[in-house]
N, C-alpha and C. Protein backbone atom coordinates (compact mmCIF):
# COMPACT_ATOMS: atom_id res chain seq x y z
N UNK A 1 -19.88 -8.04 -5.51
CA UNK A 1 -19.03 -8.00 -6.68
C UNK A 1 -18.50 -9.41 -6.91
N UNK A 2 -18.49 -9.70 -7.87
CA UNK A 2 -18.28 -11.82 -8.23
C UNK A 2 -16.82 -11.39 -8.89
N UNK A 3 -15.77 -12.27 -8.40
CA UNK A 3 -14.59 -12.45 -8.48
C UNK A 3 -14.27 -11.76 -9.87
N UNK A 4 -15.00 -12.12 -11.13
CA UNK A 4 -14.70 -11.96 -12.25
C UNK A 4 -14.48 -10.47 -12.55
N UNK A 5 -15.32 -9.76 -11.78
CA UNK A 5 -15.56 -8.49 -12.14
C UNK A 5 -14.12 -7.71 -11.45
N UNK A 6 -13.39 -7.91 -10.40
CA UNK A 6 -11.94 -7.21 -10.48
C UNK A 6 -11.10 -8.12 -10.53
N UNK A 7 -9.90 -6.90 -10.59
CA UNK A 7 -8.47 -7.57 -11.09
C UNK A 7 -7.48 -6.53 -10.42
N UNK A 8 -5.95 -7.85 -9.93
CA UNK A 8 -4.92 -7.00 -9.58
C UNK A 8 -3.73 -6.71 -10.15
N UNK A 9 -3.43 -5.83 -10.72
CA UNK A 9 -2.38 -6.31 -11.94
C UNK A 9 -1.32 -4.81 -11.66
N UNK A 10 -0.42 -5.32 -12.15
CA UNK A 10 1.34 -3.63 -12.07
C UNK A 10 0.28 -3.01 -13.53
N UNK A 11 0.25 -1.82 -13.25
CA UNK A 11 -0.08 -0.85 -14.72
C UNK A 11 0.95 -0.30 -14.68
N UNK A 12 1.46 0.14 -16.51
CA UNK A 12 2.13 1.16 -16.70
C UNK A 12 2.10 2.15 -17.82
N UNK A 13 2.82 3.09 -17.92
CA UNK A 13 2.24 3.79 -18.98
C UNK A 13 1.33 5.16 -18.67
N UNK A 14 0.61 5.71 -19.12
CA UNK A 14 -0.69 6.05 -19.26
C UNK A 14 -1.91 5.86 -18.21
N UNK A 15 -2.04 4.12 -18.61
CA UNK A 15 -2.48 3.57 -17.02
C UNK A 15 -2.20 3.86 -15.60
N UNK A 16 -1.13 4.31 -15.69
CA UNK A 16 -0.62 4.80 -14.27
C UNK A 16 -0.89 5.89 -13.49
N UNK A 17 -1.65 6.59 -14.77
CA UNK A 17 -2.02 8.05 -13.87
C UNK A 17 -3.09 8.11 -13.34
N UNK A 18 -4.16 6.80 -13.87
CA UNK A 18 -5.33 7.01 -13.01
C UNK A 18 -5.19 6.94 -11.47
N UNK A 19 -4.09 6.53 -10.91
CA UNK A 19 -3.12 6.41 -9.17
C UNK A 19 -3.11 7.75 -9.02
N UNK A 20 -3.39 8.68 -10.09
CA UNK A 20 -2.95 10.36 -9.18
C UNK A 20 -4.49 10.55 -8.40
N UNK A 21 -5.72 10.05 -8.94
CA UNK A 21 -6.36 10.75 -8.86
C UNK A 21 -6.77 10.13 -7.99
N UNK A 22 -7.15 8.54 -7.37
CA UNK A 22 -7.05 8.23 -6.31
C UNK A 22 -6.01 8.44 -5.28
N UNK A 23 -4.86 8.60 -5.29
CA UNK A 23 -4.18 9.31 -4.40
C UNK A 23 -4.70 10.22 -3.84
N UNK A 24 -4.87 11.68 -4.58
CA UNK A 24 -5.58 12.81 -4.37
C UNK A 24 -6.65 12.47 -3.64
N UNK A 25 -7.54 11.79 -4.03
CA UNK A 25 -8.97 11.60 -2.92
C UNK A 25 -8.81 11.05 -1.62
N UNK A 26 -7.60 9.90 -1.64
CA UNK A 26 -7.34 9.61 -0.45
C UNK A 26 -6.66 10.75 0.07
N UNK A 27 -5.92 11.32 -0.14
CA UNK A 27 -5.17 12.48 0.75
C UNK A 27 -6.36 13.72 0.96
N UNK A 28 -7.14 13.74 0.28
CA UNK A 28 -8.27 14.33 1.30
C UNK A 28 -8.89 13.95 2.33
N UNK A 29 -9.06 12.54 1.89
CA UNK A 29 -10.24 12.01 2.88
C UNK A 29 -9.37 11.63 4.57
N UNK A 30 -7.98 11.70 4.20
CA UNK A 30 -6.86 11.70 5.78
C UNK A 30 -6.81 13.03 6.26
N UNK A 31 -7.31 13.95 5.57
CA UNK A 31 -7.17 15.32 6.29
C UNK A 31 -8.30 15.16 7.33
N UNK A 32 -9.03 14.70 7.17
CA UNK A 32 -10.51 14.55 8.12
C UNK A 32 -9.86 14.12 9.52
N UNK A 33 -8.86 13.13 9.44
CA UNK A 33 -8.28 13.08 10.76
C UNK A 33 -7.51 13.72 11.42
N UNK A 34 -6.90 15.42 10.88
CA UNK A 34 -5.93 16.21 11.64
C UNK A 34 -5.02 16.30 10.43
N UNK A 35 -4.70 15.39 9.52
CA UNK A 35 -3.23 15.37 8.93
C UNK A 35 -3.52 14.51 7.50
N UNK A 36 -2.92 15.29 6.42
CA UNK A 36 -3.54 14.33 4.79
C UNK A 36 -2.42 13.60 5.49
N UNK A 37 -2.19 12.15 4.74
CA UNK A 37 -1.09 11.45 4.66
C UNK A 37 -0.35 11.31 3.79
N UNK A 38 -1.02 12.34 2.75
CA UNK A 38 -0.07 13.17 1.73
C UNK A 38 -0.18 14.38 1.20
N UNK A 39 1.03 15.15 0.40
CA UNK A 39 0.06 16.34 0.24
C UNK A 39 -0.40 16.53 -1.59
N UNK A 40 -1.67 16.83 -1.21
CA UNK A 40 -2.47 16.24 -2.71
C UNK A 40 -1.57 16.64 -4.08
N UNK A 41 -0.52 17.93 -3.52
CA UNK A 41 -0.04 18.27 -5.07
C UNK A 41 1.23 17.86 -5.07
N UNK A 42 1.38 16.64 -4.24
CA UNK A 42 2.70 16.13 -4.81
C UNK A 42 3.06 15.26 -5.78
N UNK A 43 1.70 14.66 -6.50
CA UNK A 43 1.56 13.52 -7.38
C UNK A 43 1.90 14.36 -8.71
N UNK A 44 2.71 14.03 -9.90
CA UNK A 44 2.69 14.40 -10.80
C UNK A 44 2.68 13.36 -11.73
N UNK A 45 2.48 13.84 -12.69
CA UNK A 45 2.23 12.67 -14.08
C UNK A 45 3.94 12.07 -14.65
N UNK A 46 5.05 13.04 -14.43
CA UNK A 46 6.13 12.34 -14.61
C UNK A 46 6.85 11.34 -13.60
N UNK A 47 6.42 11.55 -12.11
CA UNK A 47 6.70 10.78 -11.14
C UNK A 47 6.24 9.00 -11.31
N UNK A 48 4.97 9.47 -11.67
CA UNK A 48 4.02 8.32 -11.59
C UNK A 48 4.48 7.40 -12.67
N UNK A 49 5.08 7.88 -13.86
CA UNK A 49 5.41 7.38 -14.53
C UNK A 49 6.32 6.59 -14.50
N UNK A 50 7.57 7.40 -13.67
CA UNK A 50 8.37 6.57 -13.58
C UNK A 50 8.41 5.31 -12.98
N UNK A 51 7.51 5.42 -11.54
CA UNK A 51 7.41 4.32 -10.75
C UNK A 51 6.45 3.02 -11.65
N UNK A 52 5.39 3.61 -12.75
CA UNK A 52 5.13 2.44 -13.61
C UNK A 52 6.36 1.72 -14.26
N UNK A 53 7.35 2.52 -14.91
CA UNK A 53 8.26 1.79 -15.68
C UNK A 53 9.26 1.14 -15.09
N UNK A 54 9.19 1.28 -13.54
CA UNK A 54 9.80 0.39 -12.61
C UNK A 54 9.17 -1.02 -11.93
N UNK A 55 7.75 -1.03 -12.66
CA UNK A 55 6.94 -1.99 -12.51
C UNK A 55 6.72 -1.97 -10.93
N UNK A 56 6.72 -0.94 -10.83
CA UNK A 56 6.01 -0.91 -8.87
C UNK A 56 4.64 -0.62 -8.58
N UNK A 57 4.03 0.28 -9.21
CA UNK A 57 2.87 0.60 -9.54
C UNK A 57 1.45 -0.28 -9.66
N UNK A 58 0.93 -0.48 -8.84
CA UNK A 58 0.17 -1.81 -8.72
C UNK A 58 -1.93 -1.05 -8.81
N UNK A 59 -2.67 -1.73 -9.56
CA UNK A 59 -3.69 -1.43 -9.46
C UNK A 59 -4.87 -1.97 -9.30
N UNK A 60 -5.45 -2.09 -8.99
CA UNK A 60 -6.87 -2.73 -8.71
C UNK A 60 -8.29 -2.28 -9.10
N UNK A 61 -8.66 -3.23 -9.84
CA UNK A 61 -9.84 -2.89 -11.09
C UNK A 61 -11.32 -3.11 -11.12
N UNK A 62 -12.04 -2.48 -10.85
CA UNK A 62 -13.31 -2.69 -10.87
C UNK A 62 -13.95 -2.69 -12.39
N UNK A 63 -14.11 -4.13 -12.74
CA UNK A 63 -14.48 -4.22 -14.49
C UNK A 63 -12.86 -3.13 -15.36
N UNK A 64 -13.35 -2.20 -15.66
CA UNK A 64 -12.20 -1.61 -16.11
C UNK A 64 -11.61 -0.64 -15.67
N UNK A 65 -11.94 -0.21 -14.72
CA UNK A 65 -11.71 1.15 -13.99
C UNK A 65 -10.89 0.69 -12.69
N UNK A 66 -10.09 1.77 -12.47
CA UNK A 66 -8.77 1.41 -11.43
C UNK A 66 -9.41 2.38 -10.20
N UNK A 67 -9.71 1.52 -9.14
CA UNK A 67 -10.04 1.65 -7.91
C UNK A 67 -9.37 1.69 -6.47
N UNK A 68 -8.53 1.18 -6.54
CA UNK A 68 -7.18 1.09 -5.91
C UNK A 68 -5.77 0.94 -6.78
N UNK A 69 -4.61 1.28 -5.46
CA UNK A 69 -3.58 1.43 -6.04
C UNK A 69 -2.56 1.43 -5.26
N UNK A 70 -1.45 1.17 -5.20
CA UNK A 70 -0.23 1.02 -4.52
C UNK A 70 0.60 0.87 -4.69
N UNK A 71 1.94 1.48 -4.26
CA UNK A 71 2.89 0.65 -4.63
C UNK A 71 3.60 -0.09 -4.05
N UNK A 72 4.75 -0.62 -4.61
CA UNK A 72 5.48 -1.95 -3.93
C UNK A 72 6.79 -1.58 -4.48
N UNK A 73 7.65 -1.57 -3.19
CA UNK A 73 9.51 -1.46 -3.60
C UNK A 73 10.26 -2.29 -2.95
N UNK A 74 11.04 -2.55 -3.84
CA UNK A 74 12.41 -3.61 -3.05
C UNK A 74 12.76 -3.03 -1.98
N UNK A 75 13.05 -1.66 -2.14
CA UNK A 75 14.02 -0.91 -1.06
C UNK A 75 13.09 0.53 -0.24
N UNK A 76 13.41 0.76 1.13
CA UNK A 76 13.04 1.76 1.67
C UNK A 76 14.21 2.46 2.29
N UNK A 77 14.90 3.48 1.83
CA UNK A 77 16.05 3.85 2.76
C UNK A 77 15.19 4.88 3.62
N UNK A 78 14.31 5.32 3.46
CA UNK A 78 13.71 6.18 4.55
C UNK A 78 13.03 5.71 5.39
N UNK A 79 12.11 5.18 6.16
CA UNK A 79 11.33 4.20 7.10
C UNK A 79 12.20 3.05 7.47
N UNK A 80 12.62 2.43 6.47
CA UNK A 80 13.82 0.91 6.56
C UNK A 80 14.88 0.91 6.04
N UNK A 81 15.85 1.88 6.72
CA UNK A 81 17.28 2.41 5.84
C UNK A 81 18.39 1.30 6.51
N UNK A 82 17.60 0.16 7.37
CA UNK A 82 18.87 -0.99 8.13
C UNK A 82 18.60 -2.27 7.79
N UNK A 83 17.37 -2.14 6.63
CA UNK A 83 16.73 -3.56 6.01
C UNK A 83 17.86 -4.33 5.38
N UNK A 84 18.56 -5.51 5.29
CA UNK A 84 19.29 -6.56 4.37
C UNK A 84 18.49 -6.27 3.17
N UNK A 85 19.35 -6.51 2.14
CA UNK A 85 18.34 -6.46 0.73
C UNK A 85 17.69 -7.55 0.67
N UNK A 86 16.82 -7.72 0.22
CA UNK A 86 15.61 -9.03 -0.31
C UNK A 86 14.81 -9.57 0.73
N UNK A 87 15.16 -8.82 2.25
CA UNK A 87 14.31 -9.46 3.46
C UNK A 87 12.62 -9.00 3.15
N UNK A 88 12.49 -8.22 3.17
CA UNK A 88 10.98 -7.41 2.68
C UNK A 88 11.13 -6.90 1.44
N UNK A 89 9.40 -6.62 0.91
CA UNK A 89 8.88 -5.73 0.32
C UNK A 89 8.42 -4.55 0.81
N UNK A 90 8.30 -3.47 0.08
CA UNK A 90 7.84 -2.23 1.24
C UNK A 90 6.33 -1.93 0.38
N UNK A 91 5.44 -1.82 0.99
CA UNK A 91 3.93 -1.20 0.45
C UNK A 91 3.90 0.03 0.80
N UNK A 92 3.45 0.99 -0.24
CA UNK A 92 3.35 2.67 0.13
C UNK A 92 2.37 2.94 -0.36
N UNK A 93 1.80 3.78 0.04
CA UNK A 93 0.51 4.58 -0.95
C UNK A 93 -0.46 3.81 -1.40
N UNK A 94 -1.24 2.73 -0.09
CA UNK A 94 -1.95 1.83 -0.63
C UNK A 94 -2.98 3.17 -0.98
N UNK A 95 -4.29 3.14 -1.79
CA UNK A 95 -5.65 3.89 -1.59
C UNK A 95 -6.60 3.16 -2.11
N UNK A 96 -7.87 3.38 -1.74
CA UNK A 96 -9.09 3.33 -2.52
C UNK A 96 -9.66 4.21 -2.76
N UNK A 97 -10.89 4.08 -3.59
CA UNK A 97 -11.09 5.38 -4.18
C UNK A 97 -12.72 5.18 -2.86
N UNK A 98 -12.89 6.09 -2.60
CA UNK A 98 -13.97 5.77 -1.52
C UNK A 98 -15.55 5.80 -1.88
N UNK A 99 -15.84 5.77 -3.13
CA UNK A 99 -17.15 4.98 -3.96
C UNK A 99 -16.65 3.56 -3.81
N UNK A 100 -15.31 2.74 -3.65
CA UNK A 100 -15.36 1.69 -3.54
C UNK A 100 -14.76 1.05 -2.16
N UNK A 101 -14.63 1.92 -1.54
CA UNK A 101 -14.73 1.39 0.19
C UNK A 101 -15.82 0.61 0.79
N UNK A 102 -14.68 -0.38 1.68
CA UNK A 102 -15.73 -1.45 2.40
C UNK A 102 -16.13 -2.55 1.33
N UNK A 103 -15.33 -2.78 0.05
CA UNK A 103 -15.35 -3.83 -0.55
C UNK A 103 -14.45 -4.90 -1.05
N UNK A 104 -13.47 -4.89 0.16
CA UNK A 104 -12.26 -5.45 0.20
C UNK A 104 -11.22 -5.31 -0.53
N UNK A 105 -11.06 -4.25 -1.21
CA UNK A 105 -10.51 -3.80 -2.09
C UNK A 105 -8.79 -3.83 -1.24
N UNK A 106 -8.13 -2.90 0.35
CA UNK A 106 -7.20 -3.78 0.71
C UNK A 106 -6.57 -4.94 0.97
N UNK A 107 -7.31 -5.41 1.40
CA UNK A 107 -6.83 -6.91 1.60
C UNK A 107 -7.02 -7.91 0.39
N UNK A 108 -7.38 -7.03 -0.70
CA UNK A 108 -6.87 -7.79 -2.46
C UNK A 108 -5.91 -7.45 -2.37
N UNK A 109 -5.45 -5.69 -2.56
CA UNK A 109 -3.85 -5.26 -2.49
C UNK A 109 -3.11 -6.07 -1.62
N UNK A 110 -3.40 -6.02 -0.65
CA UNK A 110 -2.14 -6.86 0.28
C UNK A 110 -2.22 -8.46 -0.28
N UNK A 111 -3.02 -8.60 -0.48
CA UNK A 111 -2.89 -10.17 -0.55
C UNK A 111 -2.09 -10.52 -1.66
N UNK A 112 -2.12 -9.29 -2.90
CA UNK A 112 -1.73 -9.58 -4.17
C UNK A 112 0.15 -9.43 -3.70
N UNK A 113 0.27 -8.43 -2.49
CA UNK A 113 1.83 -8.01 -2.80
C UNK A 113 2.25 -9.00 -1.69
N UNK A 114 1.41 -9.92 -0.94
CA UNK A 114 2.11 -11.29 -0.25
C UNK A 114 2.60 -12.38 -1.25
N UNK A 115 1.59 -11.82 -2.34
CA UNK A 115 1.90 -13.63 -3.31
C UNK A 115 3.47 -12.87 -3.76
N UNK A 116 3.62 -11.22 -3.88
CA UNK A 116 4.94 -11.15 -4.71
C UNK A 116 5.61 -11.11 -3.64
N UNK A 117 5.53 -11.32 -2.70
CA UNK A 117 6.68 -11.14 -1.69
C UNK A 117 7.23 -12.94 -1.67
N UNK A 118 6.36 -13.60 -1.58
CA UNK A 118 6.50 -15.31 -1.77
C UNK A 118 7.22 -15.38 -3.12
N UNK A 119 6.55 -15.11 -4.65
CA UNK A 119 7.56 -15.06 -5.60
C UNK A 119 8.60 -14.53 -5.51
N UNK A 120 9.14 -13.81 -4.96
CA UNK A 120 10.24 -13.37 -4.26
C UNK A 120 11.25 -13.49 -3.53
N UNK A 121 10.76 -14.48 -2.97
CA UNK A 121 11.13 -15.00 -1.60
C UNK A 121 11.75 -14.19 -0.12
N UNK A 122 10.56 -12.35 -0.23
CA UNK A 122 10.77 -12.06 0.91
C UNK A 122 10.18 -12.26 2.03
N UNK A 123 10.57 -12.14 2.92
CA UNK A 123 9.95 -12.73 4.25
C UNK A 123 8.92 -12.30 4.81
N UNK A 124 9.05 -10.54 4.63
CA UNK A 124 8.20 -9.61 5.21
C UNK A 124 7.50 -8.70 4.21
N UNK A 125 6.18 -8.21 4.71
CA UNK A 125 6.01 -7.48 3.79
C UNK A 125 5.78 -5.96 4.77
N UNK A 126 6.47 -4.82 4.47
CA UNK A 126 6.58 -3.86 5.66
C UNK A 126 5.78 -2.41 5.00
N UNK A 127 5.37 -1.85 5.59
CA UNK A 127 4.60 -0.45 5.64
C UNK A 127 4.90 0.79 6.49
N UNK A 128 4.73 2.07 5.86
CA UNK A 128 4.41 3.04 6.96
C UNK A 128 3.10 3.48 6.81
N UNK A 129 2.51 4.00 7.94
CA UNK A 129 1.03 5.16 7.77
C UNK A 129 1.13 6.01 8.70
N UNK A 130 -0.20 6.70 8.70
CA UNK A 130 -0.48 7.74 9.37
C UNK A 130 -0.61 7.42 11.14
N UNK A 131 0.12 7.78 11.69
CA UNK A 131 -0.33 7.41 12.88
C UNK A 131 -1.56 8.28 13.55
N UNK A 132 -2.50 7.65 13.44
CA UNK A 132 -4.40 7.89 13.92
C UNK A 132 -4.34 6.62 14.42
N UNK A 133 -5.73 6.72 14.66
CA UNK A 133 -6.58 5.39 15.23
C UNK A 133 -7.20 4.99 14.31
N UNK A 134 -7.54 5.47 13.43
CA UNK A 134 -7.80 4.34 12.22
C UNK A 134 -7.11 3.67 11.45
N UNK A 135 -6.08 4.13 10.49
CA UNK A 135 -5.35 3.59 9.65
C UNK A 135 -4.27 2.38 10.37
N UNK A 136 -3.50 2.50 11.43
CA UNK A 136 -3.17 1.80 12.13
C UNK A 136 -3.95 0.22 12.46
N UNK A 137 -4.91 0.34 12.69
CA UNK A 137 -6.14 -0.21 13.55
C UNK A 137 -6.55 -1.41 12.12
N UNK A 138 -6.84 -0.69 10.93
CA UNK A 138 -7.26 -1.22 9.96
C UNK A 138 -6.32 -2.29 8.97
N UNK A 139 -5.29 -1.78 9.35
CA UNK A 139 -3.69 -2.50 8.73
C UNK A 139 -3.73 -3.50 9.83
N UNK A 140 -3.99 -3.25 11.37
CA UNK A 140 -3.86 -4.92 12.32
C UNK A 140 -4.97 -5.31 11.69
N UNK A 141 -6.07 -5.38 11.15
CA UNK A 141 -7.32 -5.83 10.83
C UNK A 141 -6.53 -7.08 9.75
N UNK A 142 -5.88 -6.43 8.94
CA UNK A 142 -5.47 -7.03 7.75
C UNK A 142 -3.98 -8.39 7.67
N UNK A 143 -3.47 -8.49 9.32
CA UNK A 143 -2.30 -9.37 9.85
C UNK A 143 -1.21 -8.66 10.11
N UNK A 144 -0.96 -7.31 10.28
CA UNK A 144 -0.23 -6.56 10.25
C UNK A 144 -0.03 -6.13 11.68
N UNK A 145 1.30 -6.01 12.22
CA UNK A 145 1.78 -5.61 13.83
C UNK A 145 2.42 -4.32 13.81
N UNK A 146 2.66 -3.69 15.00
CA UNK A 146 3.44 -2.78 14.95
C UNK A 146 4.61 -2.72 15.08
N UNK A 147 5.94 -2.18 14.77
CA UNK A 147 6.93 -2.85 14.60
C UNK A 147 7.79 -1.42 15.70
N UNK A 148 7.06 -0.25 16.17
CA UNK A 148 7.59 0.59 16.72
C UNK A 148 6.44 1.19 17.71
N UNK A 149 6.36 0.86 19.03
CA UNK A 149 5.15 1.49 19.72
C UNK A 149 5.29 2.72 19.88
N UNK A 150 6.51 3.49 19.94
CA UNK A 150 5.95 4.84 19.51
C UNK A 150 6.10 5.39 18.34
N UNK A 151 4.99 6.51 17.86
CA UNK A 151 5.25 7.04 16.36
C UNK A 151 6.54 7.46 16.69
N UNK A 152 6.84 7.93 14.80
CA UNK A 152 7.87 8.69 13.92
C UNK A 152 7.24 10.20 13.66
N UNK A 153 8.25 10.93 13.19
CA UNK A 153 7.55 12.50 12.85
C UNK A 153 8.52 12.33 11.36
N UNK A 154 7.70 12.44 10.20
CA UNK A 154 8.17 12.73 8.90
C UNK A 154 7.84 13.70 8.28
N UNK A 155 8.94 14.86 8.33
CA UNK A 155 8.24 16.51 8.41
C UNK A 155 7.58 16.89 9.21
N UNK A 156 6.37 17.12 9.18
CA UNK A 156 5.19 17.24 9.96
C UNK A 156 4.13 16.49 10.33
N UNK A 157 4.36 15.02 10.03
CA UNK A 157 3.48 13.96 9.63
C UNK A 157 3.85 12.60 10.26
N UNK A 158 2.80 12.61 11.71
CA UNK A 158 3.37 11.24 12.38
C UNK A 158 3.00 10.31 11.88
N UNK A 159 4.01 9.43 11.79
CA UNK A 159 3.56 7.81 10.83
C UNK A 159 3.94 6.95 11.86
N UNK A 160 3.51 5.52 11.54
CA UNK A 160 4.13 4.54 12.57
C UNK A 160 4.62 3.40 11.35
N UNK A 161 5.24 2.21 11.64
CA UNK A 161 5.93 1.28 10.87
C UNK A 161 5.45 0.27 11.49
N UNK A 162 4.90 -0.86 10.16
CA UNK A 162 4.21 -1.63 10.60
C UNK A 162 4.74 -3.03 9.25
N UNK A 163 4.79 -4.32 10.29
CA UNK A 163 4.98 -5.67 9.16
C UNK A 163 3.67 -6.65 9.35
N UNK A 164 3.64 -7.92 7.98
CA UNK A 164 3.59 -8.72 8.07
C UNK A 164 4.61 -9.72 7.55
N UNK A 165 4.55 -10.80 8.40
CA UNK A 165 5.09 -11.68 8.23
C UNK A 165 4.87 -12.43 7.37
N UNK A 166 5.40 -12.89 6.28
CA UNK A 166 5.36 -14.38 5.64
C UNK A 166 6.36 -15.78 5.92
N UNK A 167 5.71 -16.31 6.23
CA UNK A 167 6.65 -17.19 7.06
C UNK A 167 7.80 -18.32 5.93
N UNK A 168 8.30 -18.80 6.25
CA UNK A 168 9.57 -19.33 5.31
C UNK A 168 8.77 -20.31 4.64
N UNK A 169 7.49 -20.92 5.45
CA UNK A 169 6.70 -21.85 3.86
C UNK A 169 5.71 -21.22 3.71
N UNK A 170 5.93 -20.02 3.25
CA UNK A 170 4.72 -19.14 2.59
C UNK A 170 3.92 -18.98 3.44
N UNK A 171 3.48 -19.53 4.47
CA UNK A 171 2.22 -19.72 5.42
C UNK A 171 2.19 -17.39 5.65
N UNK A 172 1.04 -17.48 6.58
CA UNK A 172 0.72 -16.00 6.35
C UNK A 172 -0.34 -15.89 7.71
N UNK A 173 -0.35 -15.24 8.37
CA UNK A 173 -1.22 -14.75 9.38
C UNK A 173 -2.03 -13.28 9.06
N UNK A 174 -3.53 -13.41 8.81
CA UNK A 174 -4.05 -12.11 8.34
C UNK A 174 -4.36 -11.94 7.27
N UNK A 175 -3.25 -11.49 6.38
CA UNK A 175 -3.96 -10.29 5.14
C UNK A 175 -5.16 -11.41 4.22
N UNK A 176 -4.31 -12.51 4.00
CA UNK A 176 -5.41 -13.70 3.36
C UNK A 176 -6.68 -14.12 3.59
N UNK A 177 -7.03 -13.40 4.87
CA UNK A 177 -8.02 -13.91 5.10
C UNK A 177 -8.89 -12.81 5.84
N UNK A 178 -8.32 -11.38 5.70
CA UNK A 178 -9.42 -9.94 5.54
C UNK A 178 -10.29 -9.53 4.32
C-alpha cells in the first residue's frame, strides 16, 4: 500500500459510524480468545456520535474506506481515575477491520495519537486491553510497557494497563517505528 493511498484523520458526523462496524468485527474476532473485549451490542449510533462531536473519534483510511479506528480522551476516570490532568492521553477501542490486518494499520493509529499527545504536550500515551497473550504482546511490539503486572477484572473482563512514553523532547521509544 504506497503512503498516498491511507490516511489518519478525527471523523465526525455520519463518518463516525463506520467505527460501529469495525468495532463489532473486532469484538468478535476477541471472543476467539475466551473473552470479546467488548460486547458487540454496545455500540450505538447515538454514542458514537457523540464521541465524534467531541473530536475523539479517530479513523484510518484505506483510499476512502475507514479501516481502523480509535479513540483518544483527555481523561480516564475508570482505568486512570489518579492521572493529573494533561499528563496522558488515553487510547481505547483501537480496531482493524481484519481484511486489513498485518498492514500496519496500528502503529499508524498510535503513531498518529503520539504526534497528538506531543501537540499537546502530554507525556504519556496510556491504554487498557484484554489481558491474553496476544493483545498485550502486540501493544509491547508497538513501545508500549506494562504499567500493572497483574491483571484488573472489569465486570467480567480481565484487562491489563499499559503506557508509552513520550519523552519531554518528543523523542519516543517504539510505536514510530512498528
Amino acid at each position: 500500500m504506497s503512503e498516498l493511498s491511507w490516511q489518519v484523520r478525527r471523523v465526525y458526523g455520519d463518518d463516525a459510524l463506520a467505527a460501529i462496524d469495525i468495532l463489532r468485527e473486532a469484538s468478535s474476532w476477541t471472543s476467539t480468545f475466551g473473552h470479546p473485549i467488548w460486547p458487540p451490542e454496545s455500540f450505538s449510533d447515538e454514542e458514537q456520535r457523540a464521541i465524534a462531536l467531541a473530536g475523539e473519534q479517530i479513523g484510518g483510511f484505506e483510499e476512502s474506506r475507514m479501516v481502523a479506528c480509535m479513540r483518544l480522551h483527555e481523561r480516564d476516570g475508570l482505568y486512570w481515575p489518579d492521572d493529573p490532568p494533561g499528563e496522558a492521553l488515553y487510547l481505547h477501542k483501537l480496531a482493524v477491520r481484519r481484511a486489513s490486518s498485518g498492514r500496519g494499520w496500528s502503529a499508524r493509529m498510535i503513531a498518529w495519537a503520539v504526534a497528538e499527545c506531543r501537540r499537546r504536550r502530554a507525556r504519556v500515551l496510556r491504554l487498557d486491553t484484554l489481558a491474553n497473550d496476544k493483545l498485550p504482546r502486540h501493544y509491547e511490539t508497538l513501545g508500549f510497557e506494562l504499567v500493572d503486572r497483574t491483571q484488573q477484572t472489569v465486570g467480567a473482563i480481565p484487562i491489563v494497563r499499559m503506557q508509552l512514553w513520550v519523552g519531554a523532547d518528543g523523542t519516543l521509544t517504539g510505536a514510530e517505528n512498528g
